[in-house]
Protein backbone atom coordinates (compact mmCIF):
# COMPACT_ATOMS: atom_id res chain seq x y z
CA UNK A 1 39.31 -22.48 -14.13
CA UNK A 2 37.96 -25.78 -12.64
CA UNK A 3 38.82 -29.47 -14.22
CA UNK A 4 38.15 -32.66 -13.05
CA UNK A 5 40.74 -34.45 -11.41
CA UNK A 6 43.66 -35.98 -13.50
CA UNK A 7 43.74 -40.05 -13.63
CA UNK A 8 47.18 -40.07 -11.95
CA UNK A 9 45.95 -38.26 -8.51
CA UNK A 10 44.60 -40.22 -5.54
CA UNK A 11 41.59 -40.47 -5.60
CA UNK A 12 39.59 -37.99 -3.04
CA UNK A 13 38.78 -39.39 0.48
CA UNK A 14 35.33 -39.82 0.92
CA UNK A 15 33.29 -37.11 2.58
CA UNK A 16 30.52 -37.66 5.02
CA UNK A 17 27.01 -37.29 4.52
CA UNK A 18 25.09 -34.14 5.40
CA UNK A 19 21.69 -33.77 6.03
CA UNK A 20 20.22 -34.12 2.41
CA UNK A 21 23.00 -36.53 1.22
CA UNK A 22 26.34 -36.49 0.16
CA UNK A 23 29.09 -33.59 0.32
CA UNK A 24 28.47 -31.06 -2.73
CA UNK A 25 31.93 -32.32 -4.16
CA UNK A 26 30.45 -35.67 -4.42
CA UNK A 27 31.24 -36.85 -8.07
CA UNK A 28 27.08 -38.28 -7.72
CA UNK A 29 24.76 -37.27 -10.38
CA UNK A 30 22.18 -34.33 -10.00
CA UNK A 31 19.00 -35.67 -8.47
CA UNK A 32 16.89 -36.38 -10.89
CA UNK A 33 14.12 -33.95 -9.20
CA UNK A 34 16.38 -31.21 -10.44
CA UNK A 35 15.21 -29.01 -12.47
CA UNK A 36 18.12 -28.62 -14.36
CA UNK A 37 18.56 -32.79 -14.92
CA UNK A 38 16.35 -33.07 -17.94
CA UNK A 39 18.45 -31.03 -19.81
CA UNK A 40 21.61 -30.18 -18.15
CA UNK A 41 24.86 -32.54 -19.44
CA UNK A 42 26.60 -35.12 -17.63
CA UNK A 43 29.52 -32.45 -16.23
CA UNK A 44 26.96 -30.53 -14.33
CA UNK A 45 27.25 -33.93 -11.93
CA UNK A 46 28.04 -33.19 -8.41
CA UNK A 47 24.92 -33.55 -6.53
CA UNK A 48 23.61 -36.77 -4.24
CA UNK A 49 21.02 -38.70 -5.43
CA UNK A 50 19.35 -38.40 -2.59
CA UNK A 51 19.65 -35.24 -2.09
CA UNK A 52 15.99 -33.52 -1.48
CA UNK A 53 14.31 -31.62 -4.80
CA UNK A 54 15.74 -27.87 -4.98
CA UNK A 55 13.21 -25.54 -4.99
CA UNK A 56 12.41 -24.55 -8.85
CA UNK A 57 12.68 -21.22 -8.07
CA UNK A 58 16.15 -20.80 -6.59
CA UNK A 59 19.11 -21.00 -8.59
CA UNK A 60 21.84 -22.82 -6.85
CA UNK A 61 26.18 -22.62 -6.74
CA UNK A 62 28.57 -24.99 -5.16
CA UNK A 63 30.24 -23.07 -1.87
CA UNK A 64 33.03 -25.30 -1.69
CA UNK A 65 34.88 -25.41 -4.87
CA UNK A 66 38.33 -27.07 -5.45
CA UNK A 67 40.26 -27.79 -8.49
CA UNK A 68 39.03 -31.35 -8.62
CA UNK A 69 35.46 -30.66 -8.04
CA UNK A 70 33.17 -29.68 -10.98
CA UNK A 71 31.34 -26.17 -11.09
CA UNK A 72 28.23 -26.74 -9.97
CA UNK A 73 25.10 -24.06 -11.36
CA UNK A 74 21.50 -25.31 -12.19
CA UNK A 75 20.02 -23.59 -15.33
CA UNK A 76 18.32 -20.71 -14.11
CA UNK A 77 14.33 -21.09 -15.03
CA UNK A 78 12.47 -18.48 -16.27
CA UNK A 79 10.35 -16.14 -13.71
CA UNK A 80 6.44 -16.22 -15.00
CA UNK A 81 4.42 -13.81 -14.82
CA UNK A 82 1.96 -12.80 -11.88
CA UNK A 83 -0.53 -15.19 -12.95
CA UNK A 84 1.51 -17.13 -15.64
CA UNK A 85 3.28 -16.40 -18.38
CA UNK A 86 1.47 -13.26 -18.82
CA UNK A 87 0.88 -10.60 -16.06
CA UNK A 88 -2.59 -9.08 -16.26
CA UNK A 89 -2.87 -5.31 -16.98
CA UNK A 90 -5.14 -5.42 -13.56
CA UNK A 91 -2.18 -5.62 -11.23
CA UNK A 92 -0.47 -3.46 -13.27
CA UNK A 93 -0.57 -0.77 -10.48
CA UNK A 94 1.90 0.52 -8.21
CA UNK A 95 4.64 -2.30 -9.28
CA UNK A 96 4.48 -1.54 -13.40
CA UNK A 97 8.40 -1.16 -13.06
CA UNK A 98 9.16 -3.05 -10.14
CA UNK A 99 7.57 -6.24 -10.19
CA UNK A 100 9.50 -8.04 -12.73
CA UNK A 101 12.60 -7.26 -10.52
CA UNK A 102 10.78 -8.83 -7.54
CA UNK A 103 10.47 -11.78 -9.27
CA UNK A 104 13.31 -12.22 -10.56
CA UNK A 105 14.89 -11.54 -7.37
CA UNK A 106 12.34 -14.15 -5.43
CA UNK A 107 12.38 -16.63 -8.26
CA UNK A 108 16.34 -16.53 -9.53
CA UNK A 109 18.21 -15.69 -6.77
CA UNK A 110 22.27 -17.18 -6.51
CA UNK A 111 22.62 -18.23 -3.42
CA UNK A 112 25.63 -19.30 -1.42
CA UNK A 113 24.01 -22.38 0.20
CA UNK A 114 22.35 -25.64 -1.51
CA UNK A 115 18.60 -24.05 -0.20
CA UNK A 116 16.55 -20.92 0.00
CA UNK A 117 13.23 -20.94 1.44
CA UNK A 118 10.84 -19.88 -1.49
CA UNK A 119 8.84 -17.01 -1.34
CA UNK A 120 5.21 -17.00 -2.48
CA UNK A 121 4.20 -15.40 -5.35
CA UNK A 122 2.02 -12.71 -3.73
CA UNK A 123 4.84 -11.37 -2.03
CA UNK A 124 6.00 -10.24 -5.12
CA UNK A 125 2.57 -8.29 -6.14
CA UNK A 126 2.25 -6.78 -2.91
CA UNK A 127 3.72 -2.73 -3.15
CA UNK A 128 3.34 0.28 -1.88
CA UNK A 129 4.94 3.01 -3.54
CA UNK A 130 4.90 5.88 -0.64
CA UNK A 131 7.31 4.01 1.42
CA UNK A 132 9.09 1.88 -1.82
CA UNK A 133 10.51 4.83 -2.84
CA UNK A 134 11.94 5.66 -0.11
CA UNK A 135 14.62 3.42 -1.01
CA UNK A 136 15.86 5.93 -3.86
CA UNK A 137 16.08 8.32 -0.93
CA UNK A 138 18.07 6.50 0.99
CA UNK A 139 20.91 6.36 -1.70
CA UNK A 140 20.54 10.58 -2.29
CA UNK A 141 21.41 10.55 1.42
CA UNK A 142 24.29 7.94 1.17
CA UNK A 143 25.67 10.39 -1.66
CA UNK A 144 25.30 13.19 0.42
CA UNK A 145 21.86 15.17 -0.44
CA UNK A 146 19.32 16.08 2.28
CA UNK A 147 16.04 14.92 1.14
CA UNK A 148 12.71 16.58 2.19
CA UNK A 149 10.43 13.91 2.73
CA UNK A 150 6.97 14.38 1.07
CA UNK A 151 5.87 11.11 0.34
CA UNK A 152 4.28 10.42 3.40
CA UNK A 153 1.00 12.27 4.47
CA UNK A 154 2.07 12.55 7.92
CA UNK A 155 1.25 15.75 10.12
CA UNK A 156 3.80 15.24 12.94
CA UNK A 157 6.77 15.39 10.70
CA UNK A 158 5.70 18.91 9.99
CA UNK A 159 5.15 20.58 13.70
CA UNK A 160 1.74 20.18 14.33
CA UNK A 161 1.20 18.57 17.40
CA UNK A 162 -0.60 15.75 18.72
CA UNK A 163 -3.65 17.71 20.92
CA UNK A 164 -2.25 17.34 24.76
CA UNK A 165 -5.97 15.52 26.10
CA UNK A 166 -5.33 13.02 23.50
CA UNK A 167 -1.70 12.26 25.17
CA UNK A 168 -3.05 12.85 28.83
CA UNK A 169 -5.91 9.78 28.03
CA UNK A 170 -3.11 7.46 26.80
CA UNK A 171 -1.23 8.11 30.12
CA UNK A 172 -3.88 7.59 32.21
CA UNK A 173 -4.54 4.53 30.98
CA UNK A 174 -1.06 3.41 31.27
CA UNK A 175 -0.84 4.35 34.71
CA UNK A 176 -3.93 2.97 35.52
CA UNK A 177 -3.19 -0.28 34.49
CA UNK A 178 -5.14 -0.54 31.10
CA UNK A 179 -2.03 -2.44 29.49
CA UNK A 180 -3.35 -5.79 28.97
CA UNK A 181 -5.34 -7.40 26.11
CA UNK A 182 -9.13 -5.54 25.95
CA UNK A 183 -11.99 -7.36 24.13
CA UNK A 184 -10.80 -8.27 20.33
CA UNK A 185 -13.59 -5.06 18.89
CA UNK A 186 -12.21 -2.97 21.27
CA UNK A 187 -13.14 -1.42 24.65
CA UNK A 188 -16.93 -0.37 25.01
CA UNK A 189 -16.13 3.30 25.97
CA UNK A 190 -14.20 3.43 22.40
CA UNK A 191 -16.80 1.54 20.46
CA UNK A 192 -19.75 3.81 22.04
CA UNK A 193 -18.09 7.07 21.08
CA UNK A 194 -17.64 6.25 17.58
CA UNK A 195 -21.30 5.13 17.31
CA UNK A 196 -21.49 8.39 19.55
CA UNK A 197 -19.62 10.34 16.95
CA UNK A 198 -21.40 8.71 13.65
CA UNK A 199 -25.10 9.83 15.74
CA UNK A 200 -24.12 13.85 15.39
CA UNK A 201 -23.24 13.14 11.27
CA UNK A 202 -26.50 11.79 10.81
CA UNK A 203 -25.88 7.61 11.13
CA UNK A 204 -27.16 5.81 13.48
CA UNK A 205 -24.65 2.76 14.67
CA UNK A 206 -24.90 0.44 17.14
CA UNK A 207 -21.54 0.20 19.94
CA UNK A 208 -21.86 -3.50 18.69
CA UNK A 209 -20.95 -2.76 14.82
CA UNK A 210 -18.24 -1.32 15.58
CA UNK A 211 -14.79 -2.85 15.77
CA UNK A 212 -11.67 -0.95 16.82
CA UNK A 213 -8.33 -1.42 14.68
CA UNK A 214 -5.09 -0.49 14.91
CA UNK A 215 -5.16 2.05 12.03
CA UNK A 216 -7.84 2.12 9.21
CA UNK A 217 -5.58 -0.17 7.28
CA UNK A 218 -5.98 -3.49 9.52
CA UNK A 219 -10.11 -2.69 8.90
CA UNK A 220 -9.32 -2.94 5.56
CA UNK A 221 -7.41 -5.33 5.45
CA UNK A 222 -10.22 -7.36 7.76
CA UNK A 223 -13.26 -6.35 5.28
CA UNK A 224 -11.43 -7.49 2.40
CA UNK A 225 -10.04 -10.71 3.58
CA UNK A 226 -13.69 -11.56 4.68
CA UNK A 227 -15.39 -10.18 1.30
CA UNK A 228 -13.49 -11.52 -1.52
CA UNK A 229 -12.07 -14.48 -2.47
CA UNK A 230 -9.49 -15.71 -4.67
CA UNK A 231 -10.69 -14.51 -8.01
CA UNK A 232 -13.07 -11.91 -6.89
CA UNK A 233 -13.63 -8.74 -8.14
CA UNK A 234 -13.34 -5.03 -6.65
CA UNK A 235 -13.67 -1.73 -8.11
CA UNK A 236 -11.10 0.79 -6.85
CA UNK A 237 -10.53 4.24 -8.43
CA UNK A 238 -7.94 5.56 -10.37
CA UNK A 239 -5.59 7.51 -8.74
CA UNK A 240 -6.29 4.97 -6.00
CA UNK A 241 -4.63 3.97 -2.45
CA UNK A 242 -2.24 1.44 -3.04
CA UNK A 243 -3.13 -0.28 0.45
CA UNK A 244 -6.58 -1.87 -1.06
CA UNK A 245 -4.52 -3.25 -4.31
CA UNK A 246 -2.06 -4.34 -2.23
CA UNK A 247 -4.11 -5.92 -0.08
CA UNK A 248 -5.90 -7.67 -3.23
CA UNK A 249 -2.73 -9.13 -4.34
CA UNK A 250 -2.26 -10.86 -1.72
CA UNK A 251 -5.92 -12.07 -1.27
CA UNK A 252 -5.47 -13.40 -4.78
CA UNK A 253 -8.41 -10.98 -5.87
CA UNK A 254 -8.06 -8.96 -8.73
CA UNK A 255 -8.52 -4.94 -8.60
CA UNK A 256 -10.92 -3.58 -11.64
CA UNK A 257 -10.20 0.62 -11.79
CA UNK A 258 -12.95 2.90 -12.27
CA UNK A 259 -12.29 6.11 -13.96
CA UNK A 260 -12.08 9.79 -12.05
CA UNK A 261 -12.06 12.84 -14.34
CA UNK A 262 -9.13 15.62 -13.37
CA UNK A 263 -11.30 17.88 -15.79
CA UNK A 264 -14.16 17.70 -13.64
CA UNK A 265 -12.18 18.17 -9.76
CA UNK A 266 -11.44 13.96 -9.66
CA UNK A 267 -15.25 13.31 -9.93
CA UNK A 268 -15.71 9.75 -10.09
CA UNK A 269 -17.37 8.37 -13.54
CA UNK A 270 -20.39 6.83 -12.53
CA UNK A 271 -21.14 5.38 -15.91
CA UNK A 272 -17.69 3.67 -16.32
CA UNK A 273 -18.54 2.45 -12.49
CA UNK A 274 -21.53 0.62 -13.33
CA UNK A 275 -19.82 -0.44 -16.96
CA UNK A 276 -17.15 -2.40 -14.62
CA UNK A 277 -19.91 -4.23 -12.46
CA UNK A 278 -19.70 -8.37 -13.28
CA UNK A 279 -21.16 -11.11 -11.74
CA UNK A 280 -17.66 -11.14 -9.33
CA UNK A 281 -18.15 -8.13 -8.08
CA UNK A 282 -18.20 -8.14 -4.75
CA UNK A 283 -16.83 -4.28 -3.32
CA UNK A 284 -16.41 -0.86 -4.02
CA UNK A 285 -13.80 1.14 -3.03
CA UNK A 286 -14.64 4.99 -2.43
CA UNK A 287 -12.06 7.14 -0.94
CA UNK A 288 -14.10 10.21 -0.13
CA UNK A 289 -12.21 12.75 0.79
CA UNK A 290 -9.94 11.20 -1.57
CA UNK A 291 -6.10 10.26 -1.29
CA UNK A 292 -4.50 11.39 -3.27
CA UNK A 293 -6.48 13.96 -5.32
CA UNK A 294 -7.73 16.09 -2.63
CA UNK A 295 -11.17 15.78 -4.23
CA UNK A 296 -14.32 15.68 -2.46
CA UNK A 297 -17.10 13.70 -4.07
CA UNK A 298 -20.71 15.45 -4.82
CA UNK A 299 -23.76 15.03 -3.10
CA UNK A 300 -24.93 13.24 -6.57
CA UNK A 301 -22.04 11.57 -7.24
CA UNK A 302 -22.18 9.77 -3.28
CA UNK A 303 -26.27 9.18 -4.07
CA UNK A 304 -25.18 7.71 -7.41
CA UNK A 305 -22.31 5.05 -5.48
CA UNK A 306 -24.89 4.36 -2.78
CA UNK A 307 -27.39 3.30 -5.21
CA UNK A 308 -24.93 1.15 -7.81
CA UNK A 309 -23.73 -0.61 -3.85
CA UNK A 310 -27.85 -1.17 -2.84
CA UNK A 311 -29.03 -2.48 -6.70
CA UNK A 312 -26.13 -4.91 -7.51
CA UNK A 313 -25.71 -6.04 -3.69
CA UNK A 314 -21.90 -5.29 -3.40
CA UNK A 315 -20.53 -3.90 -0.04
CA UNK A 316 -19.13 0.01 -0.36
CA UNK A 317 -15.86 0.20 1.46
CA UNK A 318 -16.00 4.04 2.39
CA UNK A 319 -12.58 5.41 3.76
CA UNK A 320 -13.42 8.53 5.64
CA UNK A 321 -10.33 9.38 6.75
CA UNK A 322 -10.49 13.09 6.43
CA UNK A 323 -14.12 13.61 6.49
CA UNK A 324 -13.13 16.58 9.03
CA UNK A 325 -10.38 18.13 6.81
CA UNK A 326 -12.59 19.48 3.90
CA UNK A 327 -12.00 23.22 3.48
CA UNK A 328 -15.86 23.77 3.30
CA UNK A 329 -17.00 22.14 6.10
CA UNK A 330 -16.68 18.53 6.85
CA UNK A 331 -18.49 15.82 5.21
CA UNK A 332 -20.97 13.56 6.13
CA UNK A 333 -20.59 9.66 6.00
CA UNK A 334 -21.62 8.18 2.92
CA UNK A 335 -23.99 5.83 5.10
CA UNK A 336 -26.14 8.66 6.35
CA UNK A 337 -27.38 9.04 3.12
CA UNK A 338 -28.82 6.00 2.86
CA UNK A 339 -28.55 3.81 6.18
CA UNK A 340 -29.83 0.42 4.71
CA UNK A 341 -27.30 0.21 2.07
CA UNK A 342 -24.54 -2.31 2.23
CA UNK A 343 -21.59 0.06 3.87
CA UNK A 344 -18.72 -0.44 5.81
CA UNK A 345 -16.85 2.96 7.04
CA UNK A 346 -13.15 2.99 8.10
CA UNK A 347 -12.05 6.17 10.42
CA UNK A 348 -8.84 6.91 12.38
CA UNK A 349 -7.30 9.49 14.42
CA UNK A 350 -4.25 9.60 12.57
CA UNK A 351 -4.99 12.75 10.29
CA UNK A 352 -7.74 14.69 12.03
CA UNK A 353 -6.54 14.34 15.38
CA UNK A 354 -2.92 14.14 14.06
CA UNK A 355 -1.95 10.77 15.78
CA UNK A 356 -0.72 8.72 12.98
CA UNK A 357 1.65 6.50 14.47
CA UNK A 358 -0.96 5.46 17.48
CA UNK A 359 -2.66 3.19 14.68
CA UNK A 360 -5.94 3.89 16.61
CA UNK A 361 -8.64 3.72 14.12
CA UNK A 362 -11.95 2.04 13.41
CA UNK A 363 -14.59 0.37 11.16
CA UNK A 364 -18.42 0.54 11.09
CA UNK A 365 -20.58 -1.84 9.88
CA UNK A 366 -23.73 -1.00 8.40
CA UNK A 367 -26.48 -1.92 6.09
CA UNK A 368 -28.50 -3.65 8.55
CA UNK A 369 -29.29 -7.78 8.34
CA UNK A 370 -27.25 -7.79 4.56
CA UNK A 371 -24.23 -7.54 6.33
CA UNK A 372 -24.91 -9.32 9.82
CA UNK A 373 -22.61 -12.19 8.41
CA UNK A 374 -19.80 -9.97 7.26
CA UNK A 375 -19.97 -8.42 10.84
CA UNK A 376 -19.51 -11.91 12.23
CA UNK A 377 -16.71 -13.07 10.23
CA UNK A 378 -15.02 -9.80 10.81
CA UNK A 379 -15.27 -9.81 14.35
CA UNK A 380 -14.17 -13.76 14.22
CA UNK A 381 -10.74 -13.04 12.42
CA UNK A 382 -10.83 -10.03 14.71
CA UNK A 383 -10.23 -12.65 17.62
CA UNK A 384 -7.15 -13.89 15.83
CA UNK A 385 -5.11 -10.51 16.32
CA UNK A 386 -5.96 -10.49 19.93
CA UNK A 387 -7.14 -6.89 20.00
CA UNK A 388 -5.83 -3.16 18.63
CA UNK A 389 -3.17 -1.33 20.43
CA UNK A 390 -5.06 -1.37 24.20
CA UNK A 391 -3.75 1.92 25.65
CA UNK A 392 -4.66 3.88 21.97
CA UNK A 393 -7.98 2.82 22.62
CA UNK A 394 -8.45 5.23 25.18
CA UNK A 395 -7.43 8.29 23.39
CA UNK A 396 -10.60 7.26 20.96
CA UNK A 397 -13.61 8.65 23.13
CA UNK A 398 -11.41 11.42 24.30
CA UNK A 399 -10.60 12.65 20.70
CA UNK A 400 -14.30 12.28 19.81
CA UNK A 401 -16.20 13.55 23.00
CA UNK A 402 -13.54 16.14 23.65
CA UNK A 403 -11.66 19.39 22.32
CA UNK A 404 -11.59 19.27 18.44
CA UNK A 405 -10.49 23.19 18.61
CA UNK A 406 -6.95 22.01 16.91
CA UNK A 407 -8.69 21.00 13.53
CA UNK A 408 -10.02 25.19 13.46
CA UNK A 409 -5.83 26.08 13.16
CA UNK A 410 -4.92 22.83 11.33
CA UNK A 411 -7.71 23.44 8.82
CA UNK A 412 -6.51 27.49 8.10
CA UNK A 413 -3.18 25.74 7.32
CA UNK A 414 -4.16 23.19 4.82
CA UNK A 415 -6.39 25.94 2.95
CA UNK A 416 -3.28 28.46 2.75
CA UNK A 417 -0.88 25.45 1.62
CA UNK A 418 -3.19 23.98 -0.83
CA UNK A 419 -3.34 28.03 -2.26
CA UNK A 420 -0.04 28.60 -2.46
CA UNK A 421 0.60 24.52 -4.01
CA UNK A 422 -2.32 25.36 -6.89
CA UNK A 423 -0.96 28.69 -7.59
CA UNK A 424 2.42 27.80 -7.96
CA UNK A 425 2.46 24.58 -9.46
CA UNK A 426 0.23 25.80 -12.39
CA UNK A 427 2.41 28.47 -12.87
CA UNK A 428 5.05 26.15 -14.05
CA UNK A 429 5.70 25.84 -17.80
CA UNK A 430 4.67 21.62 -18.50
CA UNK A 431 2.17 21.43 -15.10
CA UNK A 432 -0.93 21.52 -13.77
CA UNK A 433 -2.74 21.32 -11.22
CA UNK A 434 -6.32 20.66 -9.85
CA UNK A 435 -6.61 22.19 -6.84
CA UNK A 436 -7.23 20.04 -3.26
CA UNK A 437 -10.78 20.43 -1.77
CA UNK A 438 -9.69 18.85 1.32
CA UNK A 439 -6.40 17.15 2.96
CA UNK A 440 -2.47 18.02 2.25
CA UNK A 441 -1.94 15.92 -1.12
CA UNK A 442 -2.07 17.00 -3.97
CA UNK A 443 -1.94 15.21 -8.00
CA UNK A 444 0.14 17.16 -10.79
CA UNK A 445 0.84 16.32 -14.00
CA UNK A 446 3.98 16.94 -16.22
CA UNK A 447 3.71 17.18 -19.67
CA UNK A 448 6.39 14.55 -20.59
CA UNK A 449 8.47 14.15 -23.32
CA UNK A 450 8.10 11.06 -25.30
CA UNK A 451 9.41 7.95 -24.23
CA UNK A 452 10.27 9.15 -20.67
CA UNK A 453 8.20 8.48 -17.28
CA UNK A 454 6.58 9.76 -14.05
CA UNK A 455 9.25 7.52 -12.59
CA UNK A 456 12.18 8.90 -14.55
CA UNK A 457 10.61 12.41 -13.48
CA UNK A 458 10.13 11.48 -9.62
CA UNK A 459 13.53 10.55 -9.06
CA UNK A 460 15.26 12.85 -11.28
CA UNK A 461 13.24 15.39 -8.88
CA UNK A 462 14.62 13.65 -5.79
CA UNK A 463 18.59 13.44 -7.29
CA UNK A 464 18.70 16.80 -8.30
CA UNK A 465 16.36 18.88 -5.90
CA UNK A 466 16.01 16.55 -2.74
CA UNK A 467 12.08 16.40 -2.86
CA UNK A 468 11.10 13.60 -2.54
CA UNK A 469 7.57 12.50 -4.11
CA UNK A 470 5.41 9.48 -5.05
CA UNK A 471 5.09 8.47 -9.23
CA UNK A 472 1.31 8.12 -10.37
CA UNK A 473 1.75 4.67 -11.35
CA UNK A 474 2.00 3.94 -7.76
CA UNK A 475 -1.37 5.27 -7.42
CA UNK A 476 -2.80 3.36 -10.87
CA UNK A 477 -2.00 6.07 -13.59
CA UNK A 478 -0.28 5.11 -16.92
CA UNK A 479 3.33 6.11 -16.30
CA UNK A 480 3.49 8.37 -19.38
CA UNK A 481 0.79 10.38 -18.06
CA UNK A 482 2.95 12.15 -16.23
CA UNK A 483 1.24 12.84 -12.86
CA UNK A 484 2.75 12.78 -9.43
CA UNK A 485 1.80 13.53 -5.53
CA UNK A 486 3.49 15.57 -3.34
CA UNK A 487 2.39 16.24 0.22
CA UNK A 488 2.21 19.42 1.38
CA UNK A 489 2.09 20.30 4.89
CA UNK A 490 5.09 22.65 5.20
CA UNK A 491 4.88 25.57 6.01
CA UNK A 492 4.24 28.46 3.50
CA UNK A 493 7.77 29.96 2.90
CA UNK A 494 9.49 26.40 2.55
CA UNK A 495 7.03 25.44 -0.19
CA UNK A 496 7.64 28.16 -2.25
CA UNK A 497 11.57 27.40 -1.95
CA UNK A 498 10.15 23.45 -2.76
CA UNK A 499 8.61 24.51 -5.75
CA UNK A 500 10.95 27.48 -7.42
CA UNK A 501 13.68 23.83 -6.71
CA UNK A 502 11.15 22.20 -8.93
CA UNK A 503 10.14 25.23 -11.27
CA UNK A 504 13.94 24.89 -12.48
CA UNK A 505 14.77 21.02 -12.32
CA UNK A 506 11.14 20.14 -14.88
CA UNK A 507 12.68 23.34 -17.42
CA UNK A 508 15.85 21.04 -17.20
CA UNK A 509 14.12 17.87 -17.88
CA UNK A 510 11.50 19.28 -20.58
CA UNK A 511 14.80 20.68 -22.87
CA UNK A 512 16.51 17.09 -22.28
């Protein structure tokens, strides 16, 4: 317990200065830039008068304590919401559980010295739920239990193998010297295969549309930060990739979800689309084939996007990641369908060509004149990053003009897993399953019982089993709805042992 000092001591020897004013045990009032001086009573005294404001959202204590010094704590001020004292049910996805802790964390921390740098806001909305949950994995392993990592759509981690040309064109440009900065779109052999490569799917692009990236995600990232502004509208679907409403959070725009209908393969509604459309709206989002249904759009459904995109002048963001990984043959890109309409196209080879961690990707502008200026400003803040990873760039026009006989073996697999993932997962008492069209993800549901969550039924999974997979909610469902994605791209016999491990664990958790 901590008193002042009693009348009959000497009195303390005066300590010097530091650099925002007088030693903490000073017997000084609290500035009055506290935020804890309007209210807080004389015995919280103990701070300079000149010492600098405290940021209001840091709570601060005293290091140095002694019996004659008083306790110092501010009052700790209450963390608002996103955008106030309310969140919006917009950002509501991927952080539903996890925000609040954020900002409580960013905005209420104790610290052990006077100041903490504040952190903005945004920081707190950004999330990603296939890597934030990898956190709960990390404590299974601390405890002891070997976790099987399906979170992460990632080929490598599974045996297949980067194709050997792709490696031998990244060498060779090491060797021969390609290691410094190239031109901030990207090499012209690069940029002229992809236009190459868009030519055979029926889209003509020019070399000088095209900007290379290191991934699809920095595109995205680059055609969002140019499209919307602080306030702005985009429509994204639901399930949806939490990159593009992370992304938005920290743009300051605000995601609006468009509906996809399990009963109908995760067909997007094109009516609720349209419905959604406001005067803000400046971007679609379409996912096609989709992460992280598995679902492959319909010719009408594409023609229907293209044509909401051309009539209300709003740019279609098309991720075509795994345009070459549907099970019936690949699909086209949703610009060939309509080349004048306002489209930009993001394309890697990190699933196709099974490179993920190169981050060698790229984006295509289209639509003609309409989006001449959004070509401009993308290639400007291009400029800012320098360029993509230099020696990735090469393995671009060899993955495109080259050997694609890999994706004939890597295909067979992904048909036989998605089988054996349907058919066993919907034989499950409490779950079902639409089955994949394309890709290794997959989107089950769980009938659950009241009051509990897909996030209570995630990590349950991962604590008792080991699997680890990714809560809907961090994809944009309602948490009660149960669903859940699980990646699966091991081979045959270890999924069945993956899902008898989760056959048992949801009887468990339905009879709780």
């Amino acid at each position: 317990m901590f008193t002042s000092a009693a009348a009959s001591r000497p009195a303390a020897r005066p300590r010097a200065p530091g650099p925002f004013g007088t030693s903490r045990n000073s017997t000084e009032r609290c500035s009055t830039a506290c935020p804890c001086s309007a209210s807080a009573p004389a015995a919280r005294s103990g701070l300079s008068t000149t010492m600098r404001s405290v940021p209001p959202r840091s709570t601060v204590r005293a290091t140095t304590l002694t019996r004659s010094s008083p306790r110092i704590r501010h009052a700790r001020p209450r963390a608002p919401g996103l955008f106030g004292s309310r969140r919006e049910s917009s950002v509501r996805i991927a952080m539903r559980g996890s925000l609040a802790a954020k900002l409580r964390y960013h905005q209420q921390m104790v610290v052990d010295a006077p100041f903490t740098v504040p952190v903005a806001k945004r920081s707190a909305a950004f999330d990603y739920a296939i890597r934030g949950i990898v956190a709960e994995a990390r404590k299974a392993e601390a405890r002891g239990r070997r976790v099987r990592y399906l979170n992460i759509g990632d080929p490598v981690l599974f045996g297949f193998r980067t194709p050997p040309h792709l490696i031998e064109a990244v060498e060779r440009a090491m060797r021969d010297g390609y290691n410094g900065y190239t031109p901030a779109a990207g090499v012209p052999e690069a940029r002229e295969a992809v236009a190459a490569d868009f030519e055979t799917r029926g889209l003509a692009v020019s070399p000088d549309r095209v900007v290379l990236t290191a991934g699809a995600s920095e595109g995205i990232d680059l055609a969002l930060s140019v499209l919307v502004d602080h306030g702005d509208e985009v429509l994204v679907s639901v399930p949806t990739y939490p990159l593009y409403t992370g992304v938005l959070a920290k743009l300051g725009a605000r995601a609006v979800y468009y509906r996809k209908d399990p009963a109908y393969g995760w067909q997007p509604d094109i009516e609720h689309v349209e419905s959604l459309i406001s005067p803000r709206t400046r971007a679609l989002v379409v996912v096609d084939p989709n992460n992280p249904t598995g679902a492959v759009y319909t010719r009408d459904n594409r023609l229907a996007l293209l044509e909401l995109a051309d009539r209300h002048n709003i740019v279609l963001l098309s991720d075509e990641g795994y345009t070459d990984l549907a099970y019936d043959g690949r699909v086209s890109p949703l610009g060939s369908y309509n080349p004048d309409a306002p489209v930009i196209s993001f394309s890697s080879l990190s699933k196709a060509h099974l490179a993920p961690g190169w981050r060698a990707g790229w984006m295509a502008v289209g639509g003609g004149a309409r989006l001449d200026a959004a070509l401009a400003a993308i290639k400007d803040m291009a400029d800012g990053r320098l360029c993509s990873v230099g020696p990735m760039q090469y393995a671009v026009p060899a993955a495109l003009n080259g050997d694609k006989s890999h994706q004939v073996e890597f295909l067979r697999a992904l048909r036989e897993r998605a089988e054996v993932t349907t058919r066993r997962l919907n034989a499950i008492d409490g779950v079902s399953c639409v089955r994949p069209a394309a890709a290794f993800y997959a989107m089950p549901k769980v009938e659950l019982p009241p009051g509990r969550t897909d996030e209570d039924y995630v990590i349950g999974l991962l604590r008792a089993t080991g699997l680890l997979c990714v809560y809907g909610s961090g994809f944009g469902t309602a948490p009660a709805d149960g669903y859940f994605r699980i990646v699966f791209l091991a081979p045959p016999a270890e999924l069945d042992s993956f899902y008898d491990a989760i056959e048992t664990f949801t009887a468990d958790f339905l009879a709780e």
